[in-house]
C-alpha atoms as a PDB file:
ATOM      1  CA  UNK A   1      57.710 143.457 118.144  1.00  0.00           C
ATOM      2  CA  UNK A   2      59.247 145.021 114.749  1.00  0.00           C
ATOM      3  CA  UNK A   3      58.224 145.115 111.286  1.00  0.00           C
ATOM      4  CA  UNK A   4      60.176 142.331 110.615  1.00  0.00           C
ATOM      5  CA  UNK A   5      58.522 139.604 113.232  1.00  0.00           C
ATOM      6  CA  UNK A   6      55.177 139.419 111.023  1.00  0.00           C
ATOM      7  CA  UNK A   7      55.486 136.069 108.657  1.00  0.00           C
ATOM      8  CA  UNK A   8      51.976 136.523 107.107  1.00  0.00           C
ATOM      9  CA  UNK A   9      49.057 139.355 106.226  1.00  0.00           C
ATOM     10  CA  UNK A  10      45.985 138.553 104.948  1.00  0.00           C
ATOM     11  CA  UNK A  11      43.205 141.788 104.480  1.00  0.00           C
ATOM     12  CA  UNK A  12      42.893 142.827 108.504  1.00  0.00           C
ATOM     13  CA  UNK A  13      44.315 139.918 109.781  1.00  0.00           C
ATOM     14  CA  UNK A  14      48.402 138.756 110.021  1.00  0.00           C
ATOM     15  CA  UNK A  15      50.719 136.574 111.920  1.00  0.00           C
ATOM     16  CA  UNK A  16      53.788 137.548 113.798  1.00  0.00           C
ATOM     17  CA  UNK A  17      56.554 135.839 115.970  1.00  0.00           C
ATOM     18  CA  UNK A  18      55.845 137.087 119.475  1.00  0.00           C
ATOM     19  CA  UNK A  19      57.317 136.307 123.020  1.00  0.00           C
ATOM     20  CA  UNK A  20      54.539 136.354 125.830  1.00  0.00           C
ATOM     21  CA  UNK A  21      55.593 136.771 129.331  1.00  0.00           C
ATOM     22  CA  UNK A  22      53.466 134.766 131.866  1.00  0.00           C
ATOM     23  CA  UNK A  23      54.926 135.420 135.719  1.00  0.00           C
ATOM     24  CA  UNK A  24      58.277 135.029 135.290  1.00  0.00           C
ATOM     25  CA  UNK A  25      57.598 132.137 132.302  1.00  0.00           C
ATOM     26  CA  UNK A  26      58.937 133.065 128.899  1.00  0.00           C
ATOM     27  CA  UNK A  27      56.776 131.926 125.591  1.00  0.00           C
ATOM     28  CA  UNK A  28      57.979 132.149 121.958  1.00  0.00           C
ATOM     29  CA  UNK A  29      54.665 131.996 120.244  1.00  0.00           C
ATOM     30  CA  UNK A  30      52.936 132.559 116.549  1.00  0.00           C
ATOM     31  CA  UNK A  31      50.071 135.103 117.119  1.00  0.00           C
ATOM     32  CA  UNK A  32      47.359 135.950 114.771  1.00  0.00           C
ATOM     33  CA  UNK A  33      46.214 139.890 114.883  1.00  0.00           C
ATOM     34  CA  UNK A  34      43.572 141.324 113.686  1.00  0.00           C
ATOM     35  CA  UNK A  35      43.730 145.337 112.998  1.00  0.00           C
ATOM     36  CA  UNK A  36      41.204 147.599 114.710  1.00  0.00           C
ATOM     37  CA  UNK A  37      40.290 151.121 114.316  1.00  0.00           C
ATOM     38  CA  UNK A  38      43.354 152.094 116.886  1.00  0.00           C
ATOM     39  CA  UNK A  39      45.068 148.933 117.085  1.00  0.00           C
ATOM     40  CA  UNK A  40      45.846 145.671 116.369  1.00  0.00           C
ATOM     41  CA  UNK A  41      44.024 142.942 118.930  1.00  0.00           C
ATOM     42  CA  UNK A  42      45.458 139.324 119.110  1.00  0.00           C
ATOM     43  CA  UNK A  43      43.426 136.587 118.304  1.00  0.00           C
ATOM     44  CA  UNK A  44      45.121 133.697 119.194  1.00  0.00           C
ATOM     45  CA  UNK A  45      48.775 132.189 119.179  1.00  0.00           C
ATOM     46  CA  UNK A  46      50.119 128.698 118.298  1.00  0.00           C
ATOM     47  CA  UNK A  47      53.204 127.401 119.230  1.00  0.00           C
ATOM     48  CA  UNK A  48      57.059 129.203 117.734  1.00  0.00           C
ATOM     49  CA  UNK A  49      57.581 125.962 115.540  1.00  0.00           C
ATOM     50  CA  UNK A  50      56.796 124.542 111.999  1.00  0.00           C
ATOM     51  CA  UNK A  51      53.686 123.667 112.926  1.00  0.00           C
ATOM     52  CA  UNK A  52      52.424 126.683 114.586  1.00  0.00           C
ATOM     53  CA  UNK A  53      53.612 128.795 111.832  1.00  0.00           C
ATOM     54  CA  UNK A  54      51.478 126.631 109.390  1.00  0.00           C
ATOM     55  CA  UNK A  55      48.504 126.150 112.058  1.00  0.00           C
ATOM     56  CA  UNK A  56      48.888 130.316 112.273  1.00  0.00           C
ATOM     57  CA  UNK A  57      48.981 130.867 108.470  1.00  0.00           C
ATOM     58  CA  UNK A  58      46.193 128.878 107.518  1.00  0.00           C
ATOM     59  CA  UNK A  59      43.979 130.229 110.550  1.00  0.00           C
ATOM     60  CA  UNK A  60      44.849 134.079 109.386  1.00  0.00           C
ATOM     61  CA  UNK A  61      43.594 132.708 106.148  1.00  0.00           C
ATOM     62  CA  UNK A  62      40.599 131.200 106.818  1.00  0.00           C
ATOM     63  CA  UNK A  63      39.482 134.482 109.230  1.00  0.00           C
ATOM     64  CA  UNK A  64      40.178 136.823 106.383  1.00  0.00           C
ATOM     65  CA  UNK A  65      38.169 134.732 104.127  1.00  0.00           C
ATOM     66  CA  UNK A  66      35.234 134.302 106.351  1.00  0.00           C
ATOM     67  CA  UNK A  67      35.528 138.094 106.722  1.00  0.00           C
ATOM     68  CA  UNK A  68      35.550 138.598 103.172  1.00  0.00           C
ATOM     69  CA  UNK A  69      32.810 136.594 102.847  1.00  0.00           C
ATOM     70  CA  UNK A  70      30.844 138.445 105.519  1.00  0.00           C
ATOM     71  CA  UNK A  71      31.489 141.548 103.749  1.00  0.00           C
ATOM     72  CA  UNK A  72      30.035 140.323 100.575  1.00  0.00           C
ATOM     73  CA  UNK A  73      26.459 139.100 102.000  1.00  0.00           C
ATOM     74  CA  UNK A  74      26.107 142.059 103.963  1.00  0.00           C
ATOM     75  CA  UNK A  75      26.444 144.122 100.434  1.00  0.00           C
ATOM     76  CA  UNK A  76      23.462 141.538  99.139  1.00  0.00           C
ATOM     77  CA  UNK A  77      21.663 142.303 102.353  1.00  0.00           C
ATOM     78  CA  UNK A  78      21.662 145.928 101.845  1.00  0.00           C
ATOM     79  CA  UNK A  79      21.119 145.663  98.237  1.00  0.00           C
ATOM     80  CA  UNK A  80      18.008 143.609  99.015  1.00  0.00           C
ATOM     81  CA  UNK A  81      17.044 146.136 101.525  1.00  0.00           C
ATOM     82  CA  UNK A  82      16.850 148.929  98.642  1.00  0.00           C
ATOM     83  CA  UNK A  83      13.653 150.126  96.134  1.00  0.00           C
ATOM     84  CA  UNK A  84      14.811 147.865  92.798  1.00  0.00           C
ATOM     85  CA  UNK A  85      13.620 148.179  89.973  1.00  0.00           C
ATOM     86  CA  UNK A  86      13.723 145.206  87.960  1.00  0.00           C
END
C-alpha cells in the first residue's frame, strides 16, 4: 500500500484501495482505516468498484462525524463536571 492508494481522509479515519490475500484467493477491496497511536487499524472494506468506493466514502464520513461528535459531548461532560460560576 502507497501514498497514492488512499481515495479519501476524513479527521482519523480514510479509505484506501487494498488487495487482501485469503489462502491463495486474491481480493481488490476499499478499506476504511482508522489511525491509532502506532498505527493505522482497518475497519472494514467494501468491494474495489463504484459502489464500494461510495459505500467506503460515505462510511469514513459518517465515523469521523460520530467521532467528532463524541469529542464535543465529552468537552460538555467535563465542563459540567467543573466548579462554575454562573
Amino acid at each position: 500500500m502507497t501514498e497514492d492508494d488512499i481515495v479519501h481522509e476524513n479527521g482519523n479515519y480514510w479509505v484506501c484501495k487494498t488487495k487482501k490475500n485469503w489462502f491463495g484467493y486474491s481480493e481488490n477491496t476499499y478499506s476504511v482505516y482508522k489511525n491509532g497511536l502506532t498505527y493505522a487499524e482497518p475497519v472494514v472494506s467494501f468491494e474495489q468498484n463504484e459502489d464500494g468506493k461510495s459505500l467506503a466514502i460515505k462510511y469514513c464520513d459518517y465515523r469521523a462525524e460520530k467521532a467528532s461528535r463524541r469529542g464535543k459531548l465529552q468537552e460538555v461532560a467535563n465542563w459540567i463536571g467543573e466548579d462554575h460560576e454562573l
